[in-house]
N, C-alpha and C. Protein backbone atom coordinates (compact mmCIF):
# COMPACT_ATOMS: atom_id res chain seq x y z
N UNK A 1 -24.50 -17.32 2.28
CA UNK A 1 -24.85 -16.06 2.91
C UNK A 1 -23.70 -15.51 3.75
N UNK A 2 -22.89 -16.32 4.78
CA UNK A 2 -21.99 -16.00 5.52
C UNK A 2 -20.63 -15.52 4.86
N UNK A 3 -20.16 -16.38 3.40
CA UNK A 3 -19.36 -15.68 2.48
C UNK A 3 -20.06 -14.54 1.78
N UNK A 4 -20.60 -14.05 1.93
CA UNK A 4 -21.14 -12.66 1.20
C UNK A 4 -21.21 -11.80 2.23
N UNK A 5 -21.82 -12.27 3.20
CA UNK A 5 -21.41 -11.20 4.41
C UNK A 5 -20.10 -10.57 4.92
N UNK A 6 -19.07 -11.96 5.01
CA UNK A 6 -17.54 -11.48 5.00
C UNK A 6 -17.49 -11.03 4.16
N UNK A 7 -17.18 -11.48 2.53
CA UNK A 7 -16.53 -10.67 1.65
C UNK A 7 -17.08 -9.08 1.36
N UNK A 8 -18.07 -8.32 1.60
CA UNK A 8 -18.58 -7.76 1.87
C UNK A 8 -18.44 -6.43 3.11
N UNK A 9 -17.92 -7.06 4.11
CA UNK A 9 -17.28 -6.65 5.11
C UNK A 9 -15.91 -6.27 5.21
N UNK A 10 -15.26 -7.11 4.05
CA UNK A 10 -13.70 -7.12 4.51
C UNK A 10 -13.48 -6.38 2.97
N UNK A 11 -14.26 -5.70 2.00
CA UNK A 11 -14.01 -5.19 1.42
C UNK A 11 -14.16 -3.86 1.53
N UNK A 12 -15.39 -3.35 2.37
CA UNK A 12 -15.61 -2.46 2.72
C UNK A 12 -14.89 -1.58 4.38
N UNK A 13 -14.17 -2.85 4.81
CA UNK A 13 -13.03 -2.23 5.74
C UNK A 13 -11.80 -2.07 4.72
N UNK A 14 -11.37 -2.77 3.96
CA UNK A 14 -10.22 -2.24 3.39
C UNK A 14 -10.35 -0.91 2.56
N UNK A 15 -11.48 -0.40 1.87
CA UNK A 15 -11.62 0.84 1.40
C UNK A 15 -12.10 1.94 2.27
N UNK A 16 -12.88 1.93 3.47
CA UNK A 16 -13.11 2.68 4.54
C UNK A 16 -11.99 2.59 5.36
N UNK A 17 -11.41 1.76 5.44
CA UNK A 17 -10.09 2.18 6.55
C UNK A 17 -8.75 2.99 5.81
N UNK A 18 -8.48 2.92 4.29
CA UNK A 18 -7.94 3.32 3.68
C UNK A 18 -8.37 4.82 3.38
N UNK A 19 -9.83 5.64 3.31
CA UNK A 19 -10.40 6.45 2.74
C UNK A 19 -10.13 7.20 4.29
N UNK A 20 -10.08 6.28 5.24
CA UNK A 20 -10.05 7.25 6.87
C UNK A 20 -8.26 7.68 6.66
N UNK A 21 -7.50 7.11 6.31
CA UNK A 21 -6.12 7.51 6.70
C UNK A 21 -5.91 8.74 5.49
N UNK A 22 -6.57 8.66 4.53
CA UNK A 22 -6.36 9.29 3.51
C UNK A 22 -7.06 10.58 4.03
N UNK A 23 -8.39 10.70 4.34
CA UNK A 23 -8.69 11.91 4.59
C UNK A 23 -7.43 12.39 6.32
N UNK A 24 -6.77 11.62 6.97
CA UNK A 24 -6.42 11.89 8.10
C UNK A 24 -4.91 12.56 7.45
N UNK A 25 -4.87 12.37 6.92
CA UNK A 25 -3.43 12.33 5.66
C UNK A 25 -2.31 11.47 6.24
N UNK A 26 -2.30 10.27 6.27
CA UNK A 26 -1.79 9.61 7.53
C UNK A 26 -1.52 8.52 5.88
N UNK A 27 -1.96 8.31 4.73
CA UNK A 27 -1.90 7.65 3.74
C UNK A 27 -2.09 8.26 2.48
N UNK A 28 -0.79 8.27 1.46
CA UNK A 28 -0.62 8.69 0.41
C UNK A 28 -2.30 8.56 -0.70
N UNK A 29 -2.12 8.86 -1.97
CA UNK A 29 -3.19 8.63 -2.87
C UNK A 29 -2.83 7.35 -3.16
N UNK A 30 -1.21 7.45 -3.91
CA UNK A 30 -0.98 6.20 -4.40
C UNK A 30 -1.40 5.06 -4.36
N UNK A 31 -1.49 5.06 -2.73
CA UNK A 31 -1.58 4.21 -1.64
C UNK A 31 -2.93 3.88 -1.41
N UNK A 32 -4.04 4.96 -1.29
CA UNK A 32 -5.28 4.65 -0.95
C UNK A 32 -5.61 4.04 -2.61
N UNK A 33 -5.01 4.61 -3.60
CA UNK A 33 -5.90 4.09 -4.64
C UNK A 33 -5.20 2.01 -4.69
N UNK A 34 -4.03 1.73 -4.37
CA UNK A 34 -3.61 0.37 -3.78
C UNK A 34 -4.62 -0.36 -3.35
N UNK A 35 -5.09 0.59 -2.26
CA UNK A 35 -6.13 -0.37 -1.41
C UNK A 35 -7.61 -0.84 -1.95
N UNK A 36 -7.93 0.16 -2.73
CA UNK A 36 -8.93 0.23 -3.20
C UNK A 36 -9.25 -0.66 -4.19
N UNK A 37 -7.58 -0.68 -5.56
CA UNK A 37 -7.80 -1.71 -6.02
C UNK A 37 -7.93 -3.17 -5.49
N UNK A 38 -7.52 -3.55 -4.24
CA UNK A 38 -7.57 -4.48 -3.19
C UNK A 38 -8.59 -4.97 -3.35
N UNK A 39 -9.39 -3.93 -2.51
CA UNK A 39 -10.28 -4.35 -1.68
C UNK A 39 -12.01 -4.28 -2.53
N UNK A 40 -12.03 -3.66 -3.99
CA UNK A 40 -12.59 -3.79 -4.98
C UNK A 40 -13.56 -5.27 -5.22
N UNK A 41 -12.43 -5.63 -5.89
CA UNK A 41 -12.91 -7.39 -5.99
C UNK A 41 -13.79 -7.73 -5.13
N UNK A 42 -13.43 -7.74 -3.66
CA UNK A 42 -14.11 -8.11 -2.52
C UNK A 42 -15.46 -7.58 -2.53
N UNK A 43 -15.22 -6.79 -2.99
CA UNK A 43 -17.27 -5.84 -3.17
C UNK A 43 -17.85 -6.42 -4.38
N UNK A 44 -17.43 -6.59 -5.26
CA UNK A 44 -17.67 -7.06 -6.58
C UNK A 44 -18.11 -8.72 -6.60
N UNK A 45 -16.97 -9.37 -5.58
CA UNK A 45 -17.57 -10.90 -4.95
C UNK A 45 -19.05 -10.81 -4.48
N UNK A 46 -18.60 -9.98 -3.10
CA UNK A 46 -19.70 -9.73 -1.92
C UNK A 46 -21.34 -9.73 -3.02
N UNK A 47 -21.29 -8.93 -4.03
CA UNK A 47 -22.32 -7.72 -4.27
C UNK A 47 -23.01 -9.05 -5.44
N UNK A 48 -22.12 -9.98 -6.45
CA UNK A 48 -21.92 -11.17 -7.02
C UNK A 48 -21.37 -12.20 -6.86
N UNK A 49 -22.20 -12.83 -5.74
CA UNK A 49 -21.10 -14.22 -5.71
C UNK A 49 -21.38 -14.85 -6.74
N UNK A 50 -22.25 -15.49 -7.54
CA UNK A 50 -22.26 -15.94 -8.88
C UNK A 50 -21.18 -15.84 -10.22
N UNK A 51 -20.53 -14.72 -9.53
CA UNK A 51 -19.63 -14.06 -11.10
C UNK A 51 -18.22 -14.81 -10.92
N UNK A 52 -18.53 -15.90 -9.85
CA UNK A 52 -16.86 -16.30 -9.38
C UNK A 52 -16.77 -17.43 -10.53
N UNK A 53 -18.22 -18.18 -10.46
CA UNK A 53 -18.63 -19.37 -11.57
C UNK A 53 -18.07 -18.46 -13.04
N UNK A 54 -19.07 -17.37 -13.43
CA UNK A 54 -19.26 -16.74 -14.24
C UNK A 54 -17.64 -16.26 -15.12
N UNK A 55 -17.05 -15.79 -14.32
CA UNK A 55 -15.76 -15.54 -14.38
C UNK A 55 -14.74 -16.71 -15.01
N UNK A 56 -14.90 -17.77 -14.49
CA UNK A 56 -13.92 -18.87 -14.27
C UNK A 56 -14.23 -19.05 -15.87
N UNK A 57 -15.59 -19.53 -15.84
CA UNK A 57 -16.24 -20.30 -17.40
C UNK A 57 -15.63 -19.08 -18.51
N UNK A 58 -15.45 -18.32 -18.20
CA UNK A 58 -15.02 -16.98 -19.52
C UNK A 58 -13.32 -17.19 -19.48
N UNK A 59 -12.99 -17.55 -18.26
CA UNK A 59 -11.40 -17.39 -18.53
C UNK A 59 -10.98 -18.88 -18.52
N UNK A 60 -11.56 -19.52 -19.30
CA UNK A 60 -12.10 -21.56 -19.41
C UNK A 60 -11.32 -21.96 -18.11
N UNK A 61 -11.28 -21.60 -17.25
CA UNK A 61 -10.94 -21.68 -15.54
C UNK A 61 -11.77 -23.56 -15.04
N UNK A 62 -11.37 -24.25 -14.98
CA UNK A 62 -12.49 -25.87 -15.04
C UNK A 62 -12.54 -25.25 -13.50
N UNK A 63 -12.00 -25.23 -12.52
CA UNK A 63 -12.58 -24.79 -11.07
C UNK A 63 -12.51 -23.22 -10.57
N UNK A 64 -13.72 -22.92 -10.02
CA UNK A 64 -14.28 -21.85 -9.47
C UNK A 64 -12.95 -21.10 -8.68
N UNK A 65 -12.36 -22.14 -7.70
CA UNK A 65 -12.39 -22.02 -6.60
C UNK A 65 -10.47 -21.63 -7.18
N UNK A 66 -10.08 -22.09 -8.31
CA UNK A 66 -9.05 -21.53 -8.95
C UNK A 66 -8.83 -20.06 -8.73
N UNK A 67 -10.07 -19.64 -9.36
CA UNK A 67 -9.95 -17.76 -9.66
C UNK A 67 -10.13 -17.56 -8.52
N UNK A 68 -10.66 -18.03 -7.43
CA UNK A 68 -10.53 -17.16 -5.98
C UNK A 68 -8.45 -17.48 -5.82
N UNK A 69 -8.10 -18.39 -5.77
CA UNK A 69 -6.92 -18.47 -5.59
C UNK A 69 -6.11 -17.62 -6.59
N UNK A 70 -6.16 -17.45 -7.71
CA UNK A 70 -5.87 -16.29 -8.47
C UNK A 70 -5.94 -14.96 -7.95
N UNK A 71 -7.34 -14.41 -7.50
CA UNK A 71 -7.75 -12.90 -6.87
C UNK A 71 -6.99 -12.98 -5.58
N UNK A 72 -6.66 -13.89 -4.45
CA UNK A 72 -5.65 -13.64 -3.50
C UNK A 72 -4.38 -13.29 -3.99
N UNK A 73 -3.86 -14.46 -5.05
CA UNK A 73 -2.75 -13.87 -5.43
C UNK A 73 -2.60 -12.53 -6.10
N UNK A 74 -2.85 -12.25 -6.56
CA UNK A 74 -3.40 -10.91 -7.10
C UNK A 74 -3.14 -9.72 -5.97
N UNK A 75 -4.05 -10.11 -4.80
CA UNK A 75 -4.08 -9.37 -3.25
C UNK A 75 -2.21 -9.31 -2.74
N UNK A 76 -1.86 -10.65 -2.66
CA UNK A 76 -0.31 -10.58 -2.23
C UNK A 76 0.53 -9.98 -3.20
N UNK A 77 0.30 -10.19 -4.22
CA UNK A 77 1.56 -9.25 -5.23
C UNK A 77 1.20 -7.72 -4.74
N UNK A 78 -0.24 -7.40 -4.76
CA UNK A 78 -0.61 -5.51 -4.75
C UNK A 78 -0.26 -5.56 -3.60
N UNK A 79 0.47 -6.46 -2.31
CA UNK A 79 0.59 -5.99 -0.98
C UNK A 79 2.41 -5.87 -1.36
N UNK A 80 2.73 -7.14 -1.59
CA UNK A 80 4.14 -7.17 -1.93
C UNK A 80 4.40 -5.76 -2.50
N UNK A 81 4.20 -5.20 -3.43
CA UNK A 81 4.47 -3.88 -4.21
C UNK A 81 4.15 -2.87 -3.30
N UNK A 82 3.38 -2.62 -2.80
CA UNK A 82 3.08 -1.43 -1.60
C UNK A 82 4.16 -1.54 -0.68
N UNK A 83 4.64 -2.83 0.02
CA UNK A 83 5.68 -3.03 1.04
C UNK A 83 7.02 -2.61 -0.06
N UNK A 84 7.54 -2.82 -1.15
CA UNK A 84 8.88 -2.56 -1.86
C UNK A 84 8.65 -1.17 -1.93
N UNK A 85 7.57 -0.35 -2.07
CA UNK A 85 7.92 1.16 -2.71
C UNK A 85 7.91 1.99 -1.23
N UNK A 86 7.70 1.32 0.06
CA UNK A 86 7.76 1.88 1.44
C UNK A 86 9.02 1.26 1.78
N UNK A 87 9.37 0.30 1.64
CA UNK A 87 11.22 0.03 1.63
C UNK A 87 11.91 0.90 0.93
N UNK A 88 11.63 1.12 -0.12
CA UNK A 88 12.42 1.77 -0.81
C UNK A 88 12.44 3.57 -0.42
N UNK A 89 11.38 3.93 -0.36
CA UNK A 89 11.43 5.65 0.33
C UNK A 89 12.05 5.31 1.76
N UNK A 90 11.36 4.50 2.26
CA UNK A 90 12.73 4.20 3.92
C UNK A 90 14.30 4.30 3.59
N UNK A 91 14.30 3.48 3.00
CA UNK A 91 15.70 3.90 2.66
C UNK A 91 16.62 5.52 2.07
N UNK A 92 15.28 5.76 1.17
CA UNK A 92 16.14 6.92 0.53
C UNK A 92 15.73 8.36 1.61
N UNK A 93 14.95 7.83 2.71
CA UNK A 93 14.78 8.69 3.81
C UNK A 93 15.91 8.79 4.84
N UNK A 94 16.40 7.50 5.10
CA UNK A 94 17.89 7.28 6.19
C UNK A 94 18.99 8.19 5.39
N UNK A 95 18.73 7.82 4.13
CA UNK A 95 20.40 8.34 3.24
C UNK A 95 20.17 9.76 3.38
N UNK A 96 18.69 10.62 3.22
CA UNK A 96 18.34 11.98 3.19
C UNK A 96 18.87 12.54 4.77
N UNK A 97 18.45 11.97 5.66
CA UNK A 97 18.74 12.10 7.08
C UNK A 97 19.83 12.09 7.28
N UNK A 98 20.54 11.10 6.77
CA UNK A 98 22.32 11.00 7.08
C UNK A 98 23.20 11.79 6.91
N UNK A 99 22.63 12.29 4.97
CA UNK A 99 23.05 13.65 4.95
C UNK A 99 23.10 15.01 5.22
N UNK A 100 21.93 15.31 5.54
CA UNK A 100 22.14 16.43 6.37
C UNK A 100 22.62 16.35 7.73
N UNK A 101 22.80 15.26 8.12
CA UNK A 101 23.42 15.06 9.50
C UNK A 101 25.22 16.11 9.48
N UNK A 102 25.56 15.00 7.96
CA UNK A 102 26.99 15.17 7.71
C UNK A 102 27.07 16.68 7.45
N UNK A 103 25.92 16.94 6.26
CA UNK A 103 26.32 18.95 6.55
C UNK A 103 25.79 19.44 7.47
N UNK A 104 25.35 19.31 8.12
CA UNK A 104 25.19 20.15 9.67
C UNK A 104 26.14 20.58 10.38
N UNK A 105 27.41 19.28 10.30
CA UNK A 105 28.26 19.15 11.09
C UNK A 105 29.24 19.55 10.39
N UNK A 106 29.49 19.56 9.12
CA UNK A 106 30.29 20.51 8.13
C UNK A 106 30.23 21.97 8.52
N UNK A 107 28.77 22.46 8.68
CA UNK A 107 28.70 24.06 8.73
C UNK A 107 28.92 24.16 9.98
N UNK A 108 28.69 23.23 10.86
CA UNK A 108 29.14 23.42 12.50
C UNK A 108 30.72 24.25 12.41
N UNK A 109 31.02 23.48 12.10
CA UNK A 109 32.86 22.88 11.77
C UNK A 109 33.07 24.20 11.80
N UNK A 110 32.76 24.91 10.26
CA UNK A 110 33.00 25.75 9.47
C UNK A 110 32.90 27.35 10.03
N UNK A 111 31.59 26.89 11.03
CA UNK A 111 31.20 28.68 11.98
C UNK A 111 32.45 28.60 13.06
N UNK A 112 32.70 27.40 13.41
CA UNK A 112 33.37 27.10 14.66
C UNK A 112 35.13 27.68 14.37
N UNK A 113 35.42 27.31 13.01
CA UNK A 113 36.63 27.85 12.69
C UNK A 113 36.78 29.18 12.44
N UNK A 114 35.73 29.93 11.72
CA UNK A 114 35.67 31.26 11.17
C UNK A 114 35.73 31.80 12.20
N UNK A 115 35.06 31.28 13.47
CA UNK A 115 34.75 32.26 15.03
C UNK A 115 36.21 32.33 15.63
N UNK A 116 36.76 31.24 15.08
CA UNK A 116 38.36 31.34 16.00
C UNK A 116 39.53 31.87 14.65
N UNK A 117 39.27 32.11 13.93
CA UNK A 117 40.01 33.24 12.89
C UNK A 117 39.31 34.66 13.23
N UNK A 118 38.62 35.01 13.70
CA UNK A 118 37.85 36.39 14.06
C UNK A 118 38.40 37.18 15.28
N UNK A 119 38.91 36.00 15.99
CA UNK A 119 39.43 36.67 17.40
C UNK A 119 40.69 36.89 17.36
């Protein structure tokens, strides 16, 4: 009962806390649909704990408790991949920033000279 209650709980915070940033726009789609696939399973446990047996015996799994260790891993790769594609726009956000830093200071340059050819 107490694992159905958590899983249950912690599936339904990962898609309600995801569905709050999303309507806040504070979290991409991409991203909410990430979580969702997440946090899915966890409702699907919660809603069937039986299907963990059920599951295992179809994928000839000899322990249950395998495919739960499978569905975490599962959880860390879809987290791992969410963290690489937010590294990766971080980055191509510094290089975006940097550059306009550099032409800013190009056209600075550029008014600053034209103003002293004018006089």
């Amino acid at each position: 009962m107490i694992r159905t209650i958590f899983l249950l709980v912690y599936g339904l915070l990962l898609v309600g806390l995801a569905l709050r940033r999303l309507r806040q726009r504070r979290l991409k789609e991409r991203y909410f649909l990430l979580f969702v696939a997440v946090g899915l399973p966890f409702l699907l446990l919660a809603i069937w704990p039986d299907r963990v047996v059920y599951f295992s015996n179809l994928l000839e799994i000899e322990k249950p408790t395998l495919l739960v260790l499978t569905l975490a891993a599962f959880v860390i790769l879809m987290l791992f991949e969410l963290l690489t594609i937010v590294s990766v726009q971080d980055r191509k956000l510094t290089t975006l920033a940097q550059e306009v830093a550099m032409l800013s200071e190009r056209l600075r340059q550029a008014e600053d000279e034209a103003g002293v050819d004018d006089e």
